[in-house]
PDB file of N, CA and C in Angstrom:
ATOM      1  N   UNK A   1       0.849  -1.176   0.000  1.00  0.00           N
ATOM      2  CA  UNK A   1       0.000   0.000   0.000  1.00  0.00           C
ATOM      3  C   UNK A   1       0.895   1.239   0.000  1.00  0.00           C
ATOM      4  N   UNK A   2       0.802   2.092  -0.754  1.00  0.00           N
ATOM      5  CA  UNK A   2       1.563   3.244  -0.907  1.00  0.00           C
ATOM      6  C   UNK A   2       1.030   4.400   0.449  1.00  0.00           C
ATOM      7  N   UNK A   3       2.251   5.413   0.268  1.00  0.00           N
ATOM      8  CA  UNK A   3       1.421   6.260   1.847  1.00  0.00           C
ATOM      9  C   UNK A   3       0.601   7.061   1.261  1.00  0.00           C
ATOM     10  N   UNK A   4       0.317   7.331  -0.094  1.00  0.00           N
ATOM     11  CA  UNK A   4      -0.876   8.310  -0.147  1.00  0.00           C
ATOM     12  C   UNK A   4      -2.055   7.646   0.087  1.00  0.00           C
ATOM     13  N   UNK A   5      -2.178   6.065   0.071  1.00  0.00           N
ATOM     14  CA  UNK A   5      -3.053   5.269  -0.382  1.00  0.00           C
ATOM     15  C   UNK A   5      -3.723   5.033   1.401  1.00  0.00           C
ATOM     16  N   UNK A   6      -2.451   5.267   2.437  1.00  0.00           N
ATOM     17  CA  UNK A   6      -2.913   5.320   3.775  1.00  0.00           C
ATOM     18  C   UNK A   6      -3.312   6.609   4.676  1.00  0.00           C
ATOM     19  N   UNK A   7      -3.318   7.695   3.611  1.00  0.00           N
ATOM     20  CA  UNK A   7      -4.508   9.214   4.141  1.00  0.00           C
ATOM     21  C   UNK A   7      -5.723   8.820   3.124  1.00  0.00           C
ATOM     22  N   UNK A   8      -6.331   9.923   4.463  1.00  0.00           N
ATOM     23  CA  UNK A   8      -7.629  10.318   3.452  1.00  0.00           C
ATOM     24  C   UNK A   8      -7.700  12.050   3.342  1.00  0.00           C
ATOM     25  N   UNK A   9      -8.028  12.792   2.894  1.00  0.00           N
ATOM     26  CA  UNK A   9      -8.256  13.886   2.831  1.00  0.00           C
ATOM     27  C   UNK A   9      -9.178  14.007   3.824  1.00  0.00           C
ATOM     28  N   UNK A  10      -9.152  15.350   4.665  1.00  0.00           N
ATOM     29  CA  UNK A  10      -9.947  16.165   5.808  1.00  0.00           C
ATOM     30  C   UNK A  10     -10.914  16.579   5.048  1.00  0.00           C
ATOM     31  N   UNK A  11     -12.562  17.128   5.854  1.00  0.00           N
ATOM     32  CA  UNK A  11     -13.585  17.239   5.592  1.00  0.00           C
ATOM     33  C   UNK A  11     -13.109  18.766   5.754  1.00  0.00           C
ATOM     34  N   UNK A  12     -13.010  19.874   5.159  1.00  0.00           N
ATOM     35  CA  UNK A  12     -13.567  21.422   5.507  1.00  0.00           C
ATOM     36  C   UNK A  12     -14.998  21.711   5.862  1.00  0.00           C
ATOM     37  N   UNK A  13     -14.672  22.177   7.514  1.00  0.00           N
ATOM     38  CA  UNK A  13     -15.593  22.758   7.751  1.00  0.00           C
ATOM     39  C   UNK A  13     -15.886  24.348   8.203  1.00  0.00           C
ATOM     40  N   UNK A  14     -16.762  24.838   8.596  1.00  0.00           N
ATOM     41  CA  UNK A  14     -16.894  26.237   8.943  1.00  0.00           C
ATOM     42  C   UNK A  14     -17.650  26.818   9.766  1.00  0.00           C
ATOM     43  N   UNK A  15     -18.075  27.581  10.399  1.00  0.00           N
ATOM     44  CA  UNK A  15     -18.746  28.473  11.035  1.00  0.00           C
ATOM     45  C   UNK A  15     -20.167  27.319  10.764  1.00  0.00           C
ATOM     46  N   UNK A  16     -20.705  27.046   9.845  1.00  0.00           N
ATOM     47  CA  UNK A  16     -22.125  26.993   9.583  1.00  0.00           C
ATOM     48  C   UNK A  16     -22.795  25.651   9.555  1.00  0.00           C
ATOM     49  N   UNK A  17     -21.576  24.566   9.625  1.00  0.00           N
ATOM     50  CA  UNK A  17     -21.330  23.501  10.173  1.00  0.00           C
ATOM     51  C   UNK A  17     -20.716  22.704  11.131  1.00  0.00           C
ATOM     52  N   UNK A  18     -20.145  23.610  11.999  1.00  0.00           N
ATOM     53  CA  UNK A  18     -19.161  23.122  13.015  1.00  0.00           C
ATOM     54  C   UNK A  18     -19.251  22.720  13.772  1.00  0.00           C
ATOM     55  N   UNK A  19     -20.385  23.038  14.986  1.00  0.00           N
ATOM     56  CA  UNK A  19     -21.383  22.567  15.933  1.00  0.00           C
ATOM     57  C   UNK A  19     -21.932  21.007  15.202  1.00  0.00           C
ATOM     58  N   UNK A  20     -22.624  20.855  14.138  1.00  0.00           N
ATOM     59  CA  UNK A  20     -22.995  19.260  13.853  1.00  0.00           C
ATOM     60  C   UNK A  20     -21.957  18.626  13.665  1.00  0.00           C
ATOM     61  N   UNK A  21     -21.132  19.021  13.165  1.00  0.00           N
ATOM     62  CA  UNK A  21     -19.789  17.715  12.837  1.00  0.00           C
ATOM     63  C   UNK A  21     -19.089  17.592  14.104  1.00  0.00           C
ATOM     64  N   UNK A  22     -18.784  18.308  15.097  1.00  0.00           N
ATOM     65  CA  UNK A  22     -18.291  18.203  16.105  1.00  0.00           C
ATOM     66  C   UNK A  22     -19.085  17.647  17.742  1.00  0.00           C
ATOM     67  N   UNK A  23     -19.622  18.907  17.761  1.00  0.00           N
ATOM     68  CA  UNK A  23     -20.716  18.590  19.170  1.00  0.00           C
ATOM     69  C   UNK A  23     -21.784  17.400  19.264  1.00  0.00           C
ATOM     70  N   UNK A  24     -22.348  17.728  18.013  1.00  0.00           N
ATOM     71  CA  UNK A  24     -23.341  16.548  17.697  1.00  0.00           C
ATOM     72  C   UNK A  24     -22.746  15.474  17.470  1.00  0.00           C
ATOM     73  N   UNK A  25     -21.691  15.108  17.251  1.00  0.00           N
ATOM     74  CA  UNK A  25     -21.432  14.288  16.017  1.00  0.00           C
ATOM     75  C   UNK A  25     -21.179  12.632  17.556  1.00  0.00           C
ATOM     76  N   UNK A  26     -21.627  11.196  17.131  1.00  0.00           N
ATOM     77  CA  UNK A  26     -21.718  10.544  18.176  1.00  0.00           C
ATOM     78  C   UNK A  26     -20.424   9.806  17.848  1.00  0.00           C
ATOM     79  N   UNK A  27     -19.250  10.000  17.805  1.00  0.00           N
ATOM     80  CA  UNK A  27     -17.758   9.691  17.524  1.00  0.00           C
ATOM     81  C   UNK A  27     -16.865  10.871  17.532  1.00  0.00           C
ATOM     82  N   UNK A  28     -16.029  10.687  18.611  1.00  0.00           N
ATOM     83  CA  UNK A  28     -15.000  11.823  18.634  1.00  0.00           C
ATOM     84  C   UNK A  28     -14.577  12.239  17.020  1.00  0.00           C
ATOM     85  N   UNK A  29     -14.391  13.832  17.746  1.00  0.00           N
ATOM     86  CA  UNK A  29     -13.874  14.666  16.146  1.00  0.00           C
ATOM     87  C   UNK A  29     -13.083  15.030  16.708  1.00  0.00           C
ATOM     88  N   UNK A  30     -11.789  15.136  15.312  1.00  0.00           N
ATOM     89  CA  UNK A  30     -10.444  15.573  15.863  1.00  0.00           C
ATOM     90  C   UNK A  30     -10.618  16.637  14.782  1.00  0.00           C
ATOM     91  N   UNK A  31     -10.257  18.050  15.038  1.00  0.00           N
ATOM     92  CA  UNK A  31     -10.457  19.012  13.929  1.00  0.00           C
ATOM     93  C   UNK A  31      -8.954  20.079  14.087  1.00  0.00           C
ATOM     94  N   UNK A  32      -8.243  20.531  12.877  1.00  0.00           N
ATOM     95  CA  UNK A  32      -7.222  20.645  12.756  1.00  0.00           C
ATOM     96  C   UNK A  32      -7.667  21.928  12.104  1.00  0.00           C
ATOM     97  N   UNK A  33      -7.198  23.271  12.936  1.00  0.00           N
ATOM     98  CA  UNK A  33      -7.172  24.467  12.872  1.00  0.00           C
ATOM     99  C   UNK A  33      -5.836  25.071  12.264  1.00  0.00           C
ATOM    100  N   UNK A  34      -6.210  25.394  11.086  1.00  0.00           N
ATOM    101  CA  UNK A  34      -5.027  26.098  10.232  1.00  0.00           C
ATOM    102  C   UNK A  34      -4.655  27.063   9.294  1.00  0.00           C
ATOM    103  N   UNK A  35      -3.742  27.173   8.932  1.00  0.00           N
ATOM    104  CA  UNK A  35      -3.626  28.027   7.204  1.00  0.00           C
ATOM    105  C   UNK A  35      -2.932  27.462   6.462  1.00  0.00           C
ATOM    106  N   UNK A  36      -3.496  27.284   5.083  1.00  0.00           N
ATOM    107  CA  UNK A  36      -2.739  26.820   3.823  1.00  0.00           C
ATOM    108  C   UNK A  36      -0.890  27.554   3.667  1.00  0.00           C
ATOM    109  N   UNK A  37      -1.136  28.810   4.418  1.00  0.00           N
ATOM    110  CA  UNK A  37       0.019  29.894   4.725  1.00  0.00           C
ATOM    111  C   UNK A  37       1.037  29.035   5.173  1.00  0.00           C
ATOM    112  N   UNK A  38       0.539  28.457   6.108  1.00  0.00           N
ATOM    113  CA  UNK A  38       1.937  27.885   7.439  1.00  0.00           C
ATOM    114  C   UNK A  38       2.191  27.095   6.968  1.00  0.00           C
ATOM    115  N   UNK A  39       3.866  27.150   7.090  1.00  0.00           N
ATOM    116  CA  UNK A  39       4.376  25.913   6.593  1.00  0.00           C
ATOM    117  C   UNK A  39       4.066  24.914   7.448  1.00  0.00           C
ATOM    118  N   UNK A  40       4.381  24.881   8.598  1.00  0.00           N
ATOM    119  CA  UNK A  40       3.892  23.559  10.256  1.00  0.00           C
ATOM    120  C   UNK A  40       2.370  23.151   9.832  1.00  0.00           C
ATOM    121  N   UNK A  41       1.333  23.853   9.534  1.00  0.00           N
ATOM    122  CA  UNK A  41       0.040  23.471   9.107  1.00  0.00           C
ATOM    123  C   UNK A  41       0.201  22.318   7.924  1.00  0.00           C
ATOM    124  N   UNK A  42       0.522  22.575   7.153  1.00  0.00           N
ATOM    125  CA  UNK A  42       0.794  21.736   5.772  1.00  0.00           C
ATOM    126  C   UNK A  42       1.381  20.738   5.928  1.00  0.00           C
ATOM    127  N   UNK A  43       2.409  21.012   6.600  1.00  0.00           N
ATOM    128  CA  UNK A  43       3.334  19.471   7.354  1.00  0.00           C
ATOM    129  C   UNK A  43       2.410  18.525   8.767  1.00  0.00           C
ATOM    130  N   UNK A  44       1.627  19.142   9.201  1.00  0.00           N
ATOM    131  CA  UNK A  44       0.836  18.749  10.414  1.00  0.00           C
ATOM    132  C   UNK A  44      -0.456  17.955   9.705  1.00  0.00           C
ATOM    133  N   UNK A  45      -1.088  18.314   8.236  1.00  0.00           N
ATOM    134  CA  UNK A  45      -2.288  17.805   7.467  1.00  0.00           C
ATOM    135  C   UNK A  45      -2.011  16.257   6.849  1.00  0.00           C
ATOM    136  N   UNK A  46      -0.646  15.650   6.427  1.00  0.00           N
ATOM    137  CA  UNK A  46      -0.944  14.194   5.771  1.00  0.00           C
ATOM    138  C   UNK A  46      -0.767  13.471   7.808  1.00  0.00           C
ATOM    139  N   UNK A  47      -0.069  13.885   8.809  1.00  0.00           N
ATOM    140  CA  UNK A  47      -0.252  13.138   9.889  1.00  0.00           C
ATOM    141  C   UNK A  47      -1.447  13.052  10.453  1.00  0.00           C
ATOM    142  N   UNK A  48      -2.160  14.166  10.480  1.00  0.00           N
ATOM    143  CA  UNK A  48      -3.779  13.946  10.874  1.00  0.00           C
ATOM    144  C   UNK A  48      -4.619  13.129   9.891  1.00  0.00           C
ATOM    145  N   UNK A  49      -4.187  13.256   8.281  1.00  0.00           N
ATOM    146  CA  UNK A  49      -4.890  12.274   7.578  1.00  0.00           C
ATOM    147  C   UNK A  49      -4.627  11.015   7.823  1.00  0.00           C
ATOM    148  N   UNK A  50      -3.567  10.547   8.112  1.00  0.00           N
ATOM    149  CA  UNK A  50      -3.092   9.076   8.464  1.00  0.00           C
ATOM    150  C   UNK A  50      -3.724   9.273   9.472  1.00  0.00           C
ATOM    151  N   UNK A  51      -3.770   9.093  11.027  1.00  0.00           N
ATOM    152  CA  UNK A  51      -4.278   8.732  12.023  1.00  0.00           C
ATOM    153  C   UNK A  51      -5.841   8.815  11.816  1.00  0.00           C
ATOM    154  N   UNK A  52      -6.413   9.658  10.682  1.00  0.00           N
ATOM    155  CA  UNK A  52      -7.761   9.376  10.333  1.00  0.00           C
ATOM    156  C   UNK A  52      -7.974   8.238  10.076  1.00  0.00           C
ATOM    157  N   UNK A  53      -7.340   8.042   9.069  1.00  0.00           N
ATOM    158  CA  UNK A  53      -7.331   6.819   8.027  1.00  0.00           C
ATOM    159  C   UNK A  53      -7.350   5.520   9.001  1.00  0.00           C
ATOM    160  N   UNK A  54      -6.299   5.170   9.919  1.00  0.00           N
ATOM    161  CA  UNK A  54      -6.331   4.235  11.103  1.00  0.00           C
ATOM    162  C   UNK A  54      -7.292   4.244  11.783  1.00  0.00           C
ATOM    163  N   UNK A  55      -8.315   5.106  11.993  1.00  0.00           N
ATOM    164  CA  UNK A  55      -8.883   5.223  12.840  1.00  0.00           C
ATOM    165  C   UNK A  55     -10.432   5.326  12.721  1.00  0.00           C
ATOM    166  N   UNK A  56     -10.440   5.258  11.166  1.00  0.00           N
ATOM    167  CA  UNK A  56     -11.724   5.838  10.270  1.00  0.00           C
ATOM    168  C   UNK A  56     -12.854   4.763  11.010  1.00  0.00           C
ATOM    169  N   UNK A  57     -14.208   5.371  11.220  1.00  0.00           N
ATOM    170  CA  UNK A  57     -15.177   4.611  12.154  1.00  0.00           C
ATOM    171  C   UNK A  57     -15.297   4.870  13.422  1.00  0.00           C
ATOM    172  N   UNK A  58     -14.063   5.477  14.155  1.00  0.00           N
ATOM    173  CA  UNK A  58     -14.106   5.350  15.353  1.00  0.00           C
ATOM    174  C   UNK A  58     -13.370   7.154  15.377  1.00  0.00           C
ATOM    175  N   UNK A  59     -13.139   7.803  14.487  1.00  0.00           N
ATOM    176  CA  UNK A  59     -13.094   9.191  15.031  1.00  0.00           C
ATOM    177  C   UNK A  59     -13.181   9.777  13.372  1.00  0.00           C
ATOM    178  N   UNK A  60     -13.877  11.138  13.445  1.00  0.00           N
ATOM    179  CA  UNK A  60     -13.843  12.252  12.376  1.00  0.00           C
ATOM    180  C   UNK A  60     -12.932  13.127  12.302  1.00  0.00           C
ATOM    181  N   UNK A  61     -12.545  13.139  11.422  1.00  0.00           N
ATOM    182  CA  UNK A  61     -11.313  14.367  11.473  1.00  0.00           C
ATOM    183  C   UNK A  61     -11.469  15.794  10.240  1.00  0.00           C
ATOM    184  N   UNK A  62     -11.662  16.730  10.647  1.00  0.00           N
ATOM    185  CA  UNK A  62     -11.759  17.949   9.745  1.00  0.00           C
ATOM    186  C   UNK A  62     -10.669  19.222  10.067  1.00  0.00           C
ATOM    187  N   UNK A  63     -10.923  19.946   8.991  1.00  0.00           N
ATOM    188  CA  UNK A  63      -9.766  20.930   8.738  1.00  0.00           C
ATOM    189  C   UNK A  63     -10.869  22.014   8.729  1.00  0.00           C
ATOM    190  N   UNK A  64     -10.030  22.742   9.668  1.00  0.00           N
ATOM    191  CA  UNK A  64     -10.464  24.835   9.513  1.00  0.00           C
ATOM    192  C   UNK A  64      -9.825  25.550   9.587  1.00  0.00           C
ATOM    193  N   UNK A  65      -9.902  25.588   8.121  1.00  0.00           N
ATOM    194  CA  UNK A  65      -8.788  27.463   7.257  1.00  0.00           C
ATOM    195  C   UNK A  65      -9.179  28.512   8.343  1.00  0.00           C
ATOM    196  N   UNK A  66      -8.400  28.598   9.421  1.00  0.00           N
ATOM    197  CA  UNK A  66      -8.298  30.026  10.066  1.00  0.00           C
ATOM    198  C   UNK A  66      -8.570  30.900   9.261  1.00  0.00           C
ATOM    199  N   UNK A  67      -7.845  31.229   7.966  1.00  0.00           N
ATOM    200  CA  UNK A  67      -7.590  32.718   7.147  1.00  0.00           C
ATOM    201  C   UNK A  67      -9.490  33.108   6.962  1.00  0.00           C
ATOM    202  N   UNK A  68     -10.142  31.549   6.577  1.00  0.00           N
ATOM    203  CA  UNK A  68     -11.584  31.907   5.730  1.00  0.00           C
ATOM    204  C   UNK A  68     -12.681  31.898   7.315  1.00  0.00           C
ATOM    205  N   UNK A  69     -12.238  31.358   8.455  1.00  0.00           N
ATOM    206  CA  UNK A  69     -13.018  31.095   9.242  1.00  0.00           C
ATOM    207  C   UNK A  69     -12.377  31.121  10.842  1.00  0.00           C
ATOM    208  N   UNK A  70     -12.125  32.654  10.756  1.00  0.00           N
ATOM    209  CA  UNK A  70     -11.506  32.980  11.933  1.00  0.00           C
ATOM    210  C   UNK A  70     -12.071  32.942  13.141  1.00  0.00           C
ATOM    211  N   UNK A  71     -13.717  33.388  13.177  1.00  0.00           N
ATOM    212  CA  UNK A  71     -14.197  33.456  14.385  1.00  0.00           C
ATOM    213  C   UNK A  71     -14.282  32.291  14.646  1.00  0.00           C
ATOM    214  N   UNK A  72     -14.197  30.599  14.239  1.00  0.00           N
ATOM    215  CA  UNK A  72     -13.890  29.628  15.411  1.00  0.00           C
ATOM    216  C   UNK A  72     -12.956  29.808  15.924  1.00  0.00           C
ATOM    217  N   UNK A  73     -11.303  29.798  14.853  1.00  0.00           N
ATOM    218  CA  UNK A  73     -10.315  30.208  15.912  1.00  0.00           C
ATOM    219  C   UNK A  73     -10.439  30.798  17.157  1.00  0.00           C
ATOM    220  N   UNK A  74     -11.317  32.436  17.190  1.00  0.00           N
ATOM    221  CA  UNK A  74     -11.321  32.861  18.189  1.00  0.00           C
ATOM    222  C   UNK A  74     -12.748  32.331  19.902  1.00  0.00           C
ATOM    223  N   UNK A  75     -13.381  31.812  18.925  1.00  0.00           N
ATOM    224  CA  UNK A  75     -14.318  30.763  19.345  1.00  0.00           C
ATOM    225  C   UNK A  75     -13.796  29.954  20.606  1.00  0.00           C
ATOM    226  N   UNK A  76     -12.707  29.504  20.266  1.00  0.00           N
ATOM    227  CA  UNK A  76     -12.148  28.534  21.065  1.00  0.00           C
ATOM    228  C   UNK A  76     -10.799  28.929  21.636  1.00  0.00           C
ATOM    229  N   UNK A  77     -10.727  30.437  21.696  1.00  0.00           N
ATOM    230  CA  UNK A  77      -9.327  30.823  22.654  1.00  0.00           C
ATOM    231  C   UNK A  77      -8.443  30.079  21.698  1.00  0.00           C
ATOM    232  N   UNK A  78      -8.104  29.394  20.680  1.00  0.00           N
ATOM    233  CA  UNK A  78      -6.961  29.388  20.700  1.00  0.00           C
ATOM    234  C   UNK A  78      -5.498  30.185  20.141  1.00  0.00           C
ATOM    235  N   UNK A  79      -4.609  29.558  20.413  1.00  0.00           N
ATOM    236  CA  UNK A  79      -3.173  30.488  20.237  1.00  0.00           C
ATOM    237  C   UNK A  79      -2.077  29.745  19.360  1.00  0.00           C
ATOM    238  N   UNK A  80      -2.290  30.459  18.038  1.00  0.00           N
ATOM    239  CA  UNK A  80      -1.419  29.915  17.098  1.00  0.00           C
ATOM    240  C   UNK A  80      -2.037  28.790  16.730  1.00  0.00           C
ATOM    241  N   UNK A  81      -0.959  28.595  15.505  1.00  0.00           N
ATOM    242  CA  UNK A  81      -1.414  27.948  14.884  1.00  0.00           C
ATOM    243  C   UNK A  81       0.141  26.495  14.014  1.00  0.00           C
ATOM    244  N   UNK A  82      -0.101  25.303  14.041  1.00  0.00           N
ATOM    245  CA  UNK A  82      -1.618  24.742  13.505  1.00  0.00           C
ATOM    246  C   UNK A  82      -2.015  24.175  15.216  1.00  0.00           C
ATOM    247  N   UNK A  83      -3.002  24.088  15.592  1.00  0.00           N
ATOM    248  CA  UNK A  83      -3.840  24.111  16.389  1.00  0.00           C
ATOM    249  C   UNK A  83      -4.752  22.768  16.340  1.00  0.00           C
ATOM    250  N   UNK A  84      -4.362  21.568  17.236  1.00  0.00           N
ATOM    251  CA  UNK A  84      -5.740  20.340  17.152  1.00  0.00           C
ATOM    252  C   UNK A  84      -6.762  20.442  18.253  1.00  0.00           C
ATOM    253  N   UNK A  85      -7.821  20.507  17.926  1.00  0.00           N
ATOM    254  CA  UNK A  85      -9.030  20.029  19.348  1.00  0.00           C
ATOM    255  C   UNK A  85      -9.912  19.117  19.112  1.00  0.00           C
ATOM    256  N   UNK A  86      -9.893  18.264  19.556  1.00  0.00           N
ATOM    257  CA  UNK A  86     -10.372  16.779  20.060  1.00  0.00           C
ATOM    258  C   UNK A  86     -11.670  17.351  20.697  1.00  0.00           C
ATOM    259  N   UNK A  87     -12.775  16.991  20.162  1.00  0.00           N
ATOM    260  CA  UNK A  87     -14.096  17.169  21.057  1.00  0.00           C
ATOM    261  C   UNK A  87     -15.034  15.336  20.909  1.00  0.00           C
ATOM    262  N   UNK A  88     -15.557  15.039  22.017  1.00  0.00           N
ATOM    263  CA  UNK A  88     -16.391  14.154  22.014  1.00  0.00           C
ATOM    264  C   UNK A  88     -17.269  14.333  23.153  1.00  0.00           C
ATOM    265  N   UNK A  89     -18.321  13.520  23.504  1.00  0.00           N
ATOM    266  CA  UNK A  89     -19.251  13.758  23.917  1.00  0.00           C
ATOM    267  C   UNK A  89     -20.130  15.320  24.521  1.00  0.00           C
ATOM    268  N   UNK A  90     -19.892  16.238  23.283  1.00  0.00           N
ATOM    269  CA  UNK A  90     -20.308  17.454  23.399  1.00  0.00           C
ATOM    270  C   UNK A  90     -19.480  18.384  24.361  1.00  0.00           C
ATOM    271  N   UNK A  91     -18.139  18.087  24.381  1.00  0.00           N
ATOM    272  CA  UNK A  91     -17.315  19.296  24.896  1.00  0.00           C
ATOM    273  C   UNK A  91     -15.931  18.584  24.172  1.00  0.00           C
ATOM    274  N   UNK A  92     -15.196  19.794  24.388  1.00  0.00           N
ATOM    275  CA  UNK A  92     -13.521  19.378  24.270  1.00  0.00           C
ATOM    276  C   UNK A  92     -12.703  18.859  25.255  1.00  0.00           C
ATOM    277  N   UNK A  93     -11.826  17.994  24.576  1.00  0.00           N
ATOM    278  CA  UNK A  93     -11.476  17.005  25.563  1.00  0.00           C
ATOM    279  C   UNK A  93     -10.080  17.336  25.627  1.00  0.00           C
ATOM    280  N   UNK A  94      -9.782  17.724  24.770  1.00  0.00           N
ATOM    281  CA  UNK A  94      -8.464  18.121  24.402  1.00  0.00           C
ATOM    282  C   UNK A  94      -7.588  19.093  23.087  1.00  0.00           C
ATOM    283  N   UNK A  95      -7.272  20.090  23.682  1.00  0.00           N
ATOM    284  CA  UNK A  95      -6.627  21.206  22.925  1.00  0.00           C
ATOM    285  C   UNK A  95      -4.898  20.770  22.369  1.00  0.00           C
ATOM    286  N   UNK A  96      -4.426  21.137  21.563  1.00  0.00           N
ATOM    287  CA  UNK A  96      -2.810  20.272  21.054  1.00  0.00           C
ATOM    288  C   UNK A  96      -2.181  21.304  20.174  1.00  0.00           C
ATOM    289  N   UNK A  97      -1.230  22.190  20.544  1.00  0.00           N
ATOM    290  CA  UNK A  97      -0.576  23.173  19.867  1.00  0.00           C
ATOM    291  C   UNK A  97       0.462  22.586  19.165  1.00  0.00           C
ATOM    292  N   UNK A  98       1.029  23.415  18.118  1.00  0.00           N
ATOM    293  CA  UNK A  98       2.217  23.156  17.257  1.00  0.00           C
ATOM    294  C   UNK A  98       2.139  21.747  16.647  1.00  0.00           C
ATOM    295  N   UNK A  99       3.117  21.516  15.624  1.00  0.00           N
ATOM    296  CA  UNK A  99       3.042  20.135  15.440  1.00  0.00           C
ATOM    297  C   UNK A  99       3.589  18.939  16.005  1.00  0.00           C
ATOM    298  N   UNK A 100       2.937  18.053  15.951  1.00  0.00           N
ATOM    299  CA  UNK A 100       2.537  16.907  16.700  1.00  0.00           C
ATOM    300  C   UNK A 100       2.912  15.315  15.359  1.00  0.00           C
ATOM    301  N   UNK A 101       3.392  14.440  16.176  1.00  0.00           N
ATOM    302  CA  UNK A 101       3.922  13.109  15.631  1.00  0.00           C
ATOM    303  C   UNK A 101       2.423  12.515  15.398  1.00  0.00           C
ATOM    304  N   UNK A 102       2.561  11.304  14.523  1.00  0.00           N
ATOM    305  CA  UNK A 102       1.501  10.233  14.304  1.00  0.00           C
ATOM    306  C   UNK A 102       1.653   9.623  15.553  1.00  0.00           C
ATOM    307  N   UNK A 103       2.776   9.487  16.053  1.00  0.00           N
ATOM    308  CA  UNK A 103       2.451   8.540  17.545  1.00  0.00           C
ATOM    309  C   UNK A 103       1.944   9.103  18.989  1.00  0.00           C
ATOM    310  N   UNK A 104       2.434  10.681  18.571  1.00  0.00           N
ATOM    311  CA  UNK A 104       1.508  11.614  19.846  1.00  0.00           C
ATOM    312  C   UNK A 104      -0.015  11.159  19.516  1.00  0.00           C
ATOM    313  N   UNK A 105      -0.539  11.187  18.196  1.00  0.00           N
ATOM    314  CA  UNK A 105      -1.820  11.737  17.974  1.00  0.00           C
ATOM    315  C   UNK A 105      -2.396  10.819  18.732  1.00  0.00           C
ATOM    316  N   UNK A 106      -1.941   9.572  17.860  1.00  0.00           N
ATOM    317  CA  UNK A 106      -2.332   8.100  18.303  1.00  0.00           C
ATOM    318  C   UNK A 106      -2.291   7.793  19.654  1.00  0.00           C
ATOM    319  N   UNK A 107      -1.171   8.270  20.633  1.00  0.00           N
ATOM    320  CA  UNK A 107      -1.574   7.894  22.342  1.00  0.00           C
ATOM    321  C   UNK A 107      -2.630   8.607  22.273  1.00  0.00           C
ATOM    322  N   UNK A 108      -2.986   9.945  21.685  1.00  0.00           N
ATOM    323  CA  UNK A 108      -3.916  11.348  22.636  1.00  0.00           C
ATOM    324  C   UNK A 108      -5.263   9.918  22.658  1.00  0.00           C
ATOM    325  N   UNK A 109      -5.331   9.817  20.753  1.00  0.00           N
ATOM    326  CA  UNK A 109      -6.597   9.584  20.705  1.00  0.00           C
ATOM    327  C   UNK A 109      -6.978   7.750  21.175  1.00  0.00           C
ATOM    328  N   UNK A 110      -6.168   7.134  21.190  1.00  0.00           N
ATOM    329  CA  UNK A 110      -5.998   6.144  22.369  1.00  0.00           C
ATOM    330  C   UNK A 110      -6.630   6.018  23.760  1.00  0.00           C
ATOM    331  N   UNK A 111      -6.323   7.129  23.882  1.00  0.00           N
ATOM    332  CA  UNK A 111      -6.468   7.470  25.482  1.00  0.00           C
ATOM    333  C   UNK A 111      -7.893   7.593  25.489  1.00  0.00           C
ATOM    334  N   UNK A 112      -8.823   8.822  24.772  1.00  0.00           N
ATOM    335  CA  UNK A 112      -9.858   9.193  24.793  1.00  0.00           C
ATOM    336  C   UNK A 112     -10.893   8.086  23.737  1.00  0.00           C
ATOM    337  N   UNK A 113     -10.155   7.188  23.170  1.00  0.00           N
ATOM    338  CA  UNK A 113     -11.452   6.143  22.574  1.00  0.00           C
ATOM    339  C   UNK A 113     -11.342   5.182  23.820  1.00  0.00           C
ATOM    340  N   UNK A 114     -10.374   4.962  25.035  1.00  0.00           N
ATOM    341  CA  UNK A 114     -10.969   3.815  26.132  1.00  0.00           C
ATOM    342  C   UNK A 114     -11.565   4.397  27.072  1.00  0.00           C
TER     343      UNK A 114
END
């Protein structure tokens, strides 16, 4: 299996969907706050697609362009960027600055699927 063949591409979401894919949603969402700008964002997007991909069924994972959809950024206090928050059962479980390994992601989200 080739490694493009083990991501999947992130769902974009926004302001007008964010609350259902996240809060509602009955499987942890891991959502990856960013800009196409940053270089760390771009390098931080095929590791969140892989740990999707591993994980597909048992967590959602989406991407939000800070530049197009700032007021979540500010929504959620956070600082800098690229930026992960882990929400399941209708709150956040966990906030994750800068970039982050496939094997960080994998303990975080480890931890919070037992």
């Amino acid at each position: 299996m080739t490694k493009k063949m083990n991501r999947m591409a992130l769902k974009k979401i926004g302001e007008k969907d964010f609350d259902r894919f996240t809060f509602e949603n009955d499987i942890p969402s891991l959502v990856l706050f960013g800009a196409r700008r940053c270089k760390v964002c771009r390098e931080q997007i095929p590791i969140v697609e892989q740990v999707a991909y591993e994980y597909r069924g048992r967590i959602e994972a989406y991407w939000v362009d800070v530049d197009k959809h700032e007021e979540l950024f500010y929504r959620f206090r956070l600082q800098g960027i690229p930026n992960i928050v882990i929400f399941n059962d209708e709150e956040i479980v966990k906030k994750i600055r800068g970039l982050n390994s496939k094997e960080g992601l994998i303990e975080i989200v480890n931890g919070i699927l037992t």
